[in-house]
C-alpha atoms as a PDB file:
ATOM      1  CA  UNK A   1      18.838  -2.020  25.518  1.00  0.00           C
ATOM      2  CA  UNK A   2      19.985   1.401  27.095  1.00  0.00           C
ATOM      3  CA  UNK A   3      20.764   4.758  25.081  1.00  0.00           C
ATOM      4  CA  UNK A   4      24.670   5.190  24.950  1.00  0.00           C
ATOM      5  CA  UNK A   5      26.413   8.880  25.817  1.00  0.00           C
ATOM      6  CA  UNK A   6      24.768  12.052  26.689  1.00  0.00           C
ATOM      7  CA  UNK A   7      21.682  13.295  25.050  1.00  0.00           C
ATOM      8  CA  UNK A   8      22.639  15.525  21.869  1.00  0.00           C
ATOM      9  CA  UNK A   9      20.532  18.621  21.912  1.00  0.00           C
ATOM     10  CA  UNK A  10      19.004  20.111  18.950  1.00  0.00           C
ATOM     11  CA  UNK A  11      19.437  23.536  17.672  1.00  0.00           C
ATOM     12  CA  UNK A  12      15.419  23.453  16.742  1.00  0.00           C
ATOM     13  CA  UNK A  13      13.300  20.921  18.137  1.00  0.00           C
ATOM     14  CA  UNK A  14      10.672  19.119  16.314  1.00  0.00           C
ATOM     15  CA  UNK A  15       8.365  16.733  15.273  1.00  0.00           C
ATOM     16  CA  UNK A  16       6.809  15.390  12.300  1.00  0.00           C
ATOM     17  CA  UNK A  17      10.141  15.237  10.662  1.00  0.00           C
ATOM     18  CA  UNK A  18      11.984  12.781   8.530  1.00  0.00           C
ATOM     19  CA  UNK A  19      15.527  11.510   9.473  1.00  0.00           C
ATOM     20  CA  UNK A  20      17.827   9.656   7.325  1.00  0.00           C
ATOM     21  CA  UNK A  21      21.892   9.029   7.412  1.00  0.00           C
ATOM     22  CA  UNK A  22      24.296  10.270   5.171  1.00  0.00           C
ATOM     23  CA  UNK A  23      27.183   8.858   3.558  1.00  0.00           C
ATOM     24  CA  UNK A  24      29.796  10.151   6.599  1.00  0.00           C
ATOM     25  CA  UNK A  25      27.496   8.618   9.306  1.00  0.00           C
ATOM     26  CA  UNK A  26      26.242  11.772  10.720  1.00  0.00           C
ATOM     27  CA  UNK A  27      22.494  12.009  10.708  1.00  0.00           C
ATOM     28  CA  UNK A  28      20.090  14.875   8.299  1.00  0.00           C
ATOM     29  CA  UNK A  29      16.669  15.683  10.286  1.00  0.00           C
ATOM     30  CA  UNK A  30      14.325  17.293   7.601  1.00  0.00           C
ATOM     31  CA  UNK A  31      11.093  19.342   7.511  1.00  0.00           C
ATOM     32  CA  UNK A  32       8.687  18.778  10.366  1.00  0.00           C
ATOM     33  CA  UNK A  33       6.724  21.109  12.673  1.00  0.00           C
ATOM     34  CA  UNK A  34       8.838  23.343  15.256  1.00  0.00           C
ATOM     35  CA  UNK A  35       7.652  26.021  17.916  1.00  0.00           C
ATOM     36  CA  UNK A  36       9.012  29.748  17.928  1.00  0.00           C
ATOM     37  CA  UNK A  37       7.924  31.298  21.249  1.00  0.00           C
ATOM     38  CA  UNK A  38       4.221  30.811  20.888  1.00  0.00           C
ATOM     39  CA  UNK A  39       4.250  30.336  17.221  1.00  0.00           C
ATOM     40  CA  UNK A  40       4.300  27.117  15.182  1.00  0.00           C
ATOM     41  CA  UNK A  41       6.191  26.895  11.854  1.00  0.00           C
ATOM     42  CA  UNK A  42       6.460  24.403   9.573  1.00  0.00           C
ATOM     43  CA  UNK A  43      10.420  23.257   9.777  1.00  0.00           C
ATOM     44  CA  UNK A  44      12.628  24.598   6.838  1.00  0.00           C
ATOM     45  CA  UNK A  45      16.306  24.430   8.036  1.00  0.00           C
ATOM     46  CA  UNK A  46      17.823  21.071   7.755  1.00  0.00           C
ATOM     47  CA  UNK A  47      19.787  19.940  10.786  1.00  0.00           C
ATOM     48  CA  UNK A  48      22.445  17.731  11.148  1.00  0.00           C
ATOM     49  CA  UNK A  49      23.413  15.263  13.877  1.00  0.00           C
ATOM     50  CA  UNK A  50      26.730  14.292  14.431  1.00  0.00           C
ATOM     51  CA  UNK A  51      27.171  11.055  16.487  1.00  0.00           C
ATOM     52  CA  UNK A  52      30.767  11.263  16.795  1.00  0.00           C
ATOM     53  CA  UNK A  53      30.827  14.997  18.358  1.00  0.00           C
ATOM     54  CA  UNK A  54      27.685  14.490  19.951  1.00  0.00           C
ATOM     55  CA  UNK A  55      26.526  18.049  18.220  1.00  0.00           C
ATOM     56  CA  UNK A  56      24.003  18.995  16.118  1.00  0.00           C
ATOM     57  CA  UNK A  57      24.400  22.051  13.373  1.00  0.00           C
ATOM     58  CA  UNK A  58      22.013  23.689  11.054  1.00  0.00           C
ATOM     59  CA  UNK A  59      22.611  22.790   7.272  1.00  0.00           C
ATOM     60  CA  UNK A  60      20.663  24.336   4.333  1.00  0.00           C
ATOM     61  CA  UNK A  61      17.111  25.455   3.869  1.00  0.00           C
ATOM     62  CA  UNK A  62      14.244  23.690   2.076  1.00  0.00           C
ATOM     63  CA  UNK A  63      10.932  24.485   1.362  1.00  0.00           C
ATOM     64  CA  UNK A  64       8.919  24.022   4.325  1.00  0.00           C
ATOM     65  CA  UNK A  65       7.663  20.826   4.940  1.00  0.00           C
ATOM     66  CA  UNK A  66       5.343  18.356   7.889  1.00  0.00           C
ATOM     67  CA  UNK A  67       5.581  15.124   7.588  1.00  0.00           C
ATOM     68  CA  UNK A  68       8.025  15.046   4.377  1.00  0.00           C
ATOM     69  CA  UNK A  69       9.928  11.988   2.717  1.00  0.00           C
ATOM     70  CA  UNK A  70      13.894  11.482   3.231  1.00  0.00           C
ATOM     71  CA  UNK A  71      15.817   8.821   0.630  1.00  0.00           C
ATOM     72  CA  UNK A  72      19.544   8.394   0.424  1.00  0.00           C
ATOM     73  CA  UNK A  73      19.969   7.269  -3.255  1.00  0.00           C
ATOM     74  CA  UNK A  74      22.103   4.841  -4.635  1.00  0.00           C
ATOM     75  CA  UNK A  75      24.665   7.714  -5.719  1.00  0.00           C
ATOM     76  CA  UNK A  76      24.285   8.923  -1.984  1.00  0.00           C
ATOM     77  CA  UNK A  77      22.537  11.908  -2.843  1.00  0.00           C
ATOM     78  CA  UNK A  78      19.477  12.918  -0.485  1.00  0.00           C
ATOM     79  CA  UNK A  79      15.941  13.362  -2.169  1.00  0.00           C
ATOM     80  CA  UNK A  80      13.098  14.825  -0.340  1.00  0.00           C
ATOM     81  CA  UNK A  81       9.695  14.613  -1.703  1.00  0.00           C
ATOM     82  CA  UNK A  82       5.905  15.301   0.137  1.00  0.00           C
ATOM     83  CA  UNK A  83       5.016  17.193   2.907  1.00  0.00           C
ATOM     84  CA  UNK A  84       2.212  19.317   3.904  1.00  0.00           C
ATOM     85  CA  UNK A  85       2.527  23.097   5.324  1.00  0.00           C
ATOM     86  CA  UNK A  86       0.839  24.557   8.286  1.00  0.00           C
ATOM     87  CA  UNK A  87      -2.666  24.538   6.314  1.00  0.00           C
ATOM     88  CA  UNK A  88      -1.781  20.865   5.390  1.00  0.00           C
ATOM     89  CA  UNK A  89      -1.835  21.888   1.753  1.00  0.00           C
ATOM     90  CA  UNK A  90       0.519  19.180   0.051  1.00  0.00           C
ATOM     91  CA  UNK A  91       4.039  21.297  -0.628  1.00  0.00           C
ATOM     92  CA  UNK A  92       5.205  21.831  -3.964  1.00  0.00           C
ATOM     93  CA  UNK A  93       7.938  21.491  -5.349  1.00  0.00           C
ATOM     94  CA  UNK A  94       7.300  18.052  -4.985  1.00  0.00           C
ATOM     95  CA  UNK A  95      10.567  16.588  -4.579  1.00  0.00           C
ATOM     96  CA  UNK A  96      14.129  18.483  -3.759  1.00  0.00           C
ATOM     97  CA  UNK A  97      17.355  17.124  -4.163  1.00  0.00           C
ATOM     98  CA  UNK A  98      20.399  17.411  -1.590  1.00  0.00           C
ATOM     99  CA  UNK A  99      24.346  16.472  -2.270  1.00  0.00           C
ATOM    100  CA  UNK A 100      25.719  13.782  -0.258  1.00  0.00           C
ATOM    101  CA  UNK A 101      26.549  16.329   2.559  1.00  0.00           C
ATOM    102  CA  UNK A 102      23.257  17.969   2.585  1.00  0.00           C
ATOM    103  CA  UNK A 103      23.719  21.070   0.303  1.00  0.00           C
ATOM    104  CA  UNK A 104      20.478  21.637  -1.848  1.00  0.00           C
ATOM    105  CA  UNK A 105      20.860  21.222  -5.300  1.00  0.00           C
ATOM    106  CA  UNK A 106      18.734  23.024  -7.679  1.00  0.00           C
ATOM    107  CA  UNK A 107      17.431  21.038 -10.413  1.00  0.00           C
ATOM    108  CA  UNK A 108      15.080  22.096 -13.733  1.00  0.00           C
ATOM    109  CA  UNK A 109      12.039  20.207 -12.918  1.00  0.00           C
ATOM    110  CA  UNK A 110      10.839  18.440 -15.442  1.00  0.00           C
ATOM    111  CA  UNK A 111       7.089  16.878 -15.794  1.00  0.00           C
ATOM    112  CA  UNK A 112       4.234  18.058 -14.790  1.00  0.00           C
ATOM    113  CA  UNK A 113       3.821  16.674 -11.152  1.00  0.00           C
ATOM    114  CA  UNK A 114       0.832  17.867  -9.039  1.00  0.00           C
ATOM    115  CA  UNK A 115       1.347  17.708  -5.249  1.00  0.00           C
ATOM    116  CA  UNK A 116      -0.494  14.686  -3.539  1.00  0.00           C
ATOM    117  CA  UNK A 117      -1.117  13.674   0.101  1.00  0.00           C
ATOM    118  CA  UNK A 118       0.893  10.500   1.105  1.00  0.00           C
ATOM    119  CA  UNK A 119       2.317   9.882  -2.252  1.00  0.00           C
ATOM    120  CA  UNK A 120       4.838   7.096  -1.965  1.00  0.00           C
ATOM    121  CA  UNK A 121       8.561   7.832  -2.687  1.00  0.00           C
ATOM    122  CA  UNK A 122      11.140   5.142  -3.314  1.00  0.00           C
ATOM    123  CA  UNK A 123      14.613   5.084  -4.701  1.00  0.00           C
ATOM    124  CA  UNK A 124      15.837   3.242  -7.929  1.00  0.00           C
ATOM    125  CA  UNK A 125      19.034   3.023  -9.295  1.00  0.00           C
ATOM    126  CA  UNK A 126      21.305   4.914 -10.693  1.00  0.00           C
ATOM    127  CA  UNK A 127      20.268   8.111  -8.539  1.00  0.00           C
ATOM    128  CA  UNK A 128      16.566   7.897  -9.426  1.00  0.00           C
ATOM    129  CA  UNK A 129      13.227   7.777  -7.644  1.00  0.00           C
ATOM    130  CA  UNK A 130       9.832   6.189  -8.097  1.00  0.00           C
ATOM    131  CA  UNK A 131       6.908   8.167  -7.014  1.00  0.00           C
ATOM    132  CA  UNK A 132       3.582   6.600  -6.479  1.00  0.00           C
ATOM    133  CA  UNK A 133      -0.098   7.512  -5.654  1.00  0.00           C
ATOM    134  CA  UNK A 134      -1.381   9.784  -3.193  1.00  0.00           C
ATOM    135  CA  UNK A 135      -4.755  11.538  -3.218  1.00  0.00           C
ATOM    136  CA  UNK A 136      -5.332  15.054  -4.613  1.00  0.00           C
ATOM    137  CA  UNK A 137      -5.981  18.272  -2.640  1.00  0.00           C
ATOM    138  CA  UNK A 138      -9.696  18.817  -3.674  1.00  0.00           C
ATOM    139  CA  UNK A 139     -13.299  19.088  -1.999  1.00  0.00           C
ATOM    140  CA  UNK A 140     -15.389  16.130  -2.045  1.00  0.00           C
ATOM    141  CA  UNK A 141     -17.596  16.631  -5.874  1.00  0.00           C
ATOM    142  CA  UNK A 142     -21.071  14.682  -4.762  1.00  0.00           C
ATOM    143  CA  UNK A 143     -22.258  12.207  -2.050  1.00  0.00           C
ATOM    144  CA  UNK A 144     -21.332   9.474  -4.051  1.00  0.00           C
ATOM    145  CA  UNK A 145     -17.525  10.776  -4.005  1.00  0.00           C
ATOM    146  CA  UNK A 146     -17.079  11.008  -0.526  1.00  0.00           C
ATOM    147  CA  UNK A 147     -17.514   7.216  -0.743  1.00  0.00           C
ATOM    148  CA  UNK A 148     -14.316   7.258  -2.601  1.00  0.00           C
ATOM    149  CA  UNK A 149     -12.970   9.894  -0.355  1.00  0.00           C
ATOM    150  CA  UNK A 150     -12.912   7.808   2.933  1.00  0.00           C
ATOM    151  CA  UNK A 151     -10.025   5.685   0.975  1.00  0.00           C
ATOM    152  CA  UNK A 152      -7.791   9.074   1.661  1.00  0.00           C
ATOM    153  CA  UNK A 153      -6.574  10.013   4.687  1.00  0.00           C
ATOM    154  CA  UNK A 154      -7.010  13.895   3.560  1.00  0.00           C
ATOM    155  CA  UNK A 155      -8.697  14.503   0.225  1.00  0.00           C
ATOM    156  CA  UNK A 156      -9.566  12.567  -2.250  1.00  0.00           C
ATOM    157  CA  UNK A 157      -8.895  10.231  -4.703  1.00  0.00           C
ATOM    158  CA  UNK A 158      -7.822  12.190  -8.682  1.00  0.00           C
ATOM    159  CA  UNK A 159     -10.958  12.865 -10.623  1.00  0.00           C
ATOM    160  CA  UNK A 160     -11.930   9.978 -12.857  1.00  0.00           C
ATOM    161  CA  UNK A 161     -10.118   7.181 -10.399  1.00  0.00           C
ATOM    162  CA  UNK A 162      -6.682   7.048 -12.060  1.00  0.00           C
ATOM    163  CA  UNK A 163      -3.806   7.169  -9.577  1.00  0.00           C
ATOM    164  CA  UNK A 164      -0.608   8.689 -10.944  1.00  0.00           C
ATOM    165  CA  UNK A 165       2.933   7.742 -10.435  1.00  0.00           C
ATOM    166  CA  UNK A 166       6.532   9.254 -11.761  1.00  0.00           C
ATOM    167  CA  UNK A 167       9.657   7.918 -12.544  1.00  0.00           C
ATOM    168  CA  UNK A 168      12.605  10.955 -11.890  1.00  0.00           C
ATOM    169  CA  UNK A 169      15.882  10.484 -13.535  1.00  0.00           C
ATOM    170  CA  UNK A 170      19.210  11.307 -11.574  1.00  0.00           C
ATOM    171  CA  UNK A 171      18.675  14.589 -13.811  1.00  0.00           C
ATOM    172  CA  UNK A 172      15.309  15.624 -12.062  1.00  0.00           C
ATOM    173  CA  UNK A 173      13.671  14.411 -15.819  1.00  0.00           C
ATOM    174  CA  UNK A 174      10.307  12.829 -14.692  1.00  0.00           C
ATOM    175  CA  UNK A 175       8.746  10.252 -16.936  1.00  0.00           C
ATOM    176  CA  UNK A 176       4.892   8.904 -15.996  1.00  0.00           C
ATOM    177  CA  UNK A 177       4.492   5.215 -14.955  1.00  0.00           C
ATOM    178  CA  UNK A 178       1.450   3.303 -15.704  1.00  0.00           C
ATOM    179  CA  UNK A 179      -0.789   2.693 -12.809  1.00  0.00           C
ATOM    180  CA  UNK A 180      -3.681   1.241 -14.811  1.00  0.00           C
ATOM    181  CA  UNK A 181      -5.990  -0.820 -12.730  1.00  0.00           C
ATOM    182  CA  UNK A 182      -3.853   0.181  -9.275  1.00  0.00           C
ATOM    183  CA  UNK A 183      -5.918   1.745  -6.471  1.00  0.00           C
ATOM    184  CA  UNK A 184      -3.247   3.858  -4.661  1.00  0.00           C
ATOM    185  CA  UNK A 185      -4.805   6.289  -2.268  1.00  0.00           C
ATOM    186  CA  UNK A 186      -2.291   5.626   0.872  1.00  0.00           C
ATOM    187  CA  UNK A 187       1.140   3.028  -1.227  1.00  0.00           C
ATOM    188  CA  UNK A 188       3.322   1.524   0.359  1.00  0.00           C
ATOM    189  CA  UNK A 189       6.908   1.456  -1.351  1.00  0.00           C
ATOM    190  CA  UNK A 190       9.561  -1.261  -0.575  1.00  0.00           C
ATOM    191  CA  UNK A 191      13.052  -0.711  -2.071  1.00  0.00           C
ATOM    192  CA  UNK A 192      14.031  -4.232  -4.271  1.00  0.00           C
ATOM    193  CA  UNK A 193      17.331  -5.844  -3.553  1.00  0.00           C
ATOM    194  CA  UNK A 194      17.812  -5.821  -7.576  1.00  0.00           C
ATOM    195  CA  UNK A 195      16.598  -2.728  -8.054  1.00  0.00           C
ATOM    196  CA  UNK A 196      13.136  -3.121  -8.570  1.00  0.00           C
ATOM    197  CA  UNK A 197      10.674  -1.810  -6.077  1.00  0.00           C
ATOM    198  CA  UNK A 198       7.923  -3.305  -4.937  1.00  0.00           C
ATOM    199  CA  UNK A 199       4.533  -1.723  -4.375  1.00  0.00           C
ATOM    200  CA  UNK A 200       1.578  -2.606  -1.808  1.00  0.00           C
ATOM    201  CA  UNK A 201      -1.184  -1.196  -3.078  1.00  0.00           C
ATOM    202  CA  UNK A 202      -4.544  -2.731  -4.177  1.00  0.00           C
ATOM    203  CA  UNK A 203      -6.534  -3.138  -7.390  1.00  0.00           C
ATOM    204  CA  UNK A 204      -9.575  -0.684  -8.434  1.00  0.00           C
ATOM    205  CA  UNK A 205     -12.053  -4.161  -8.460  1.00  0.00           C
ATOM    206  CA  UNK A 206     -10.589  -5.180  -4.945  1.00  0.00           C
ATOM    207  CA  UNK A 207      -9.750  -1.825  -3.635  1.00  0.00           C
ATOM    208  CA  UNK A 208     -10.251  -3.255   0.305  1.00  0.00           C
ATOM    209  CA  UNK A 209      -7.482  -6.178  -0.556  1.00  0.00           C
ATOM    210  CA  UNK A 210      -4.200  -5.345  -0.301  1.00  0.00           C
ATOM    211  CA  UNK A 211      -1.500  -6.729  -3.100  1.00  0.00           C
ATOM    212  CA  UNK A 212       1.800  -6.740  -3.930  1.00  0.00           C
ATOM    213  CA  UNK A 213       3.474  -5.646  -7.376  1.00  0.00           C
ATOM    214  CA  UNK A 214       6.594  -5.178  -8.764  1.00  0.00           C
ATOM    215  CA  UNK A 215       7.668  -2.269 -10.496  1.00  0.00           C
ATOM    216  CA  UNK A 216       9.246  -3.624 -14.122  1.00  0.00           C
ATOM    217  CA  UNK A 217      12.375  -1.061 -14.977  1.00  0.00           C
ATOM    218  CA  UNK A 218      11.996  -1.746 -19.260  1.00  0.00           C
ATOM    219  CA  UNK A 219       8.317  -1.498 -19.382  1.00  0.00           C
ATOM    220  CA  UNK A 220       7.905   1.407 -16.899  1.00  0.00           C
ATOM    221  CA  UNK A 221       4.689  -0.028 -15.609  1.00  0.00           C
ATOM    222  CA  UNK A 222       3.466  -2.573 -12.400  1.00  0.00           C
END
């Protein structure tokens, strides 16, 4: 119940990051919202936290990114998806991929993947991800869409109702996942201990009931 050793202190202090471990133990703090005298940045050097030294050390840069998405896959790669900047525009790209000790890797995107605010981000296997949901960066279009809008937690949900969600290879190929009849505006992804994820989201007829799916590999679809 007590913190063991001395404090480690950071080389840029933050908040609104993500953390997650890598393969060696030592832990990769990403994105998030730092001060620079009186000036506030959104975070874009990666820092890493070594538990063994009790040090921290800057690693690569990133886009900038509040509030972003961390994943060790299952080849022990790091993927970072989502974020906002200081405007709280969602970031694009959406998703970057790091090597297993935190060096960015720069991948052809492939698919045509619009930023979205709290889009879900899970990993599959074989070095893949599944993104889900989110709602788009857009005014409210009439009175009877900011009904629909108070789903969001910024924006709103994609003109004509239809959540999106992408499956990205180990590549950075994306391939687009049926959501038919999901409502998605804030998922929820859970990793599966077979592989296949499971999503708490709710249906467009019972949007105020929350449900669980499961994400089928073969069919591509909930």
């Amino acid at each position: 119940g007590r913190f063991a050793g001395e404090p480690i202190t950071l080389r840029s202090k933050r908040t609104h990051h993500a953390a997650v471990v890598l393969r060696d133990g030592r832990t990769l703090l990403v994105g998030g919202r730092s001060q620079v005298g009186t000036t506030s940045i959104a975070q874009y050097r990666l820092e890493i936290v070594d538990p063994a030294s009790g040090r921290a050390s800057v690693a690569d840069t990133i886009a900038a990114r509040i509030d972003p998405r961390a994943l060790r896959l299952s080849d022990d790669r790091i993927f970072i998806g989502g974020g906002v900047d200081l405007t709280g525009t969602p970031v694009e790209p959406v998703g970057q991929w790091l090597t297993a000790n935190a060096q960015l890797i720069e991948k052809p995107w492939s698919g045509n993947i619009a930023p979205r605010f709290d889009r879900a981000f899970v990993p599959t296997l074989g070095g893949g991800v599944l993104a889900v949901g989110g709602c788009e960066d857009r005014p409210k279009a009439s009175p009877e869409d900011a009904e629909a809008c108070a789903a969001c937690s910024q924006g709103c949900p994609p003109l004509g109702g239809q959540y999106d969600a992408w499956w990205l290879d180990s590549e950075g190929a994306a391939t687009e996942v049926s959501l038919a009849g999901i409502h998605a505006p804030r998922p929820i992804l859970l990793p599966g201990s077979d592989g296949s994820p499971w999503l708490i989201a709710a249906t467009t007829n019972e949007p105020e009931i929350p449900q669980l799916f499961r994400f089928n590999a073969w069919a591509q679809r909930f």
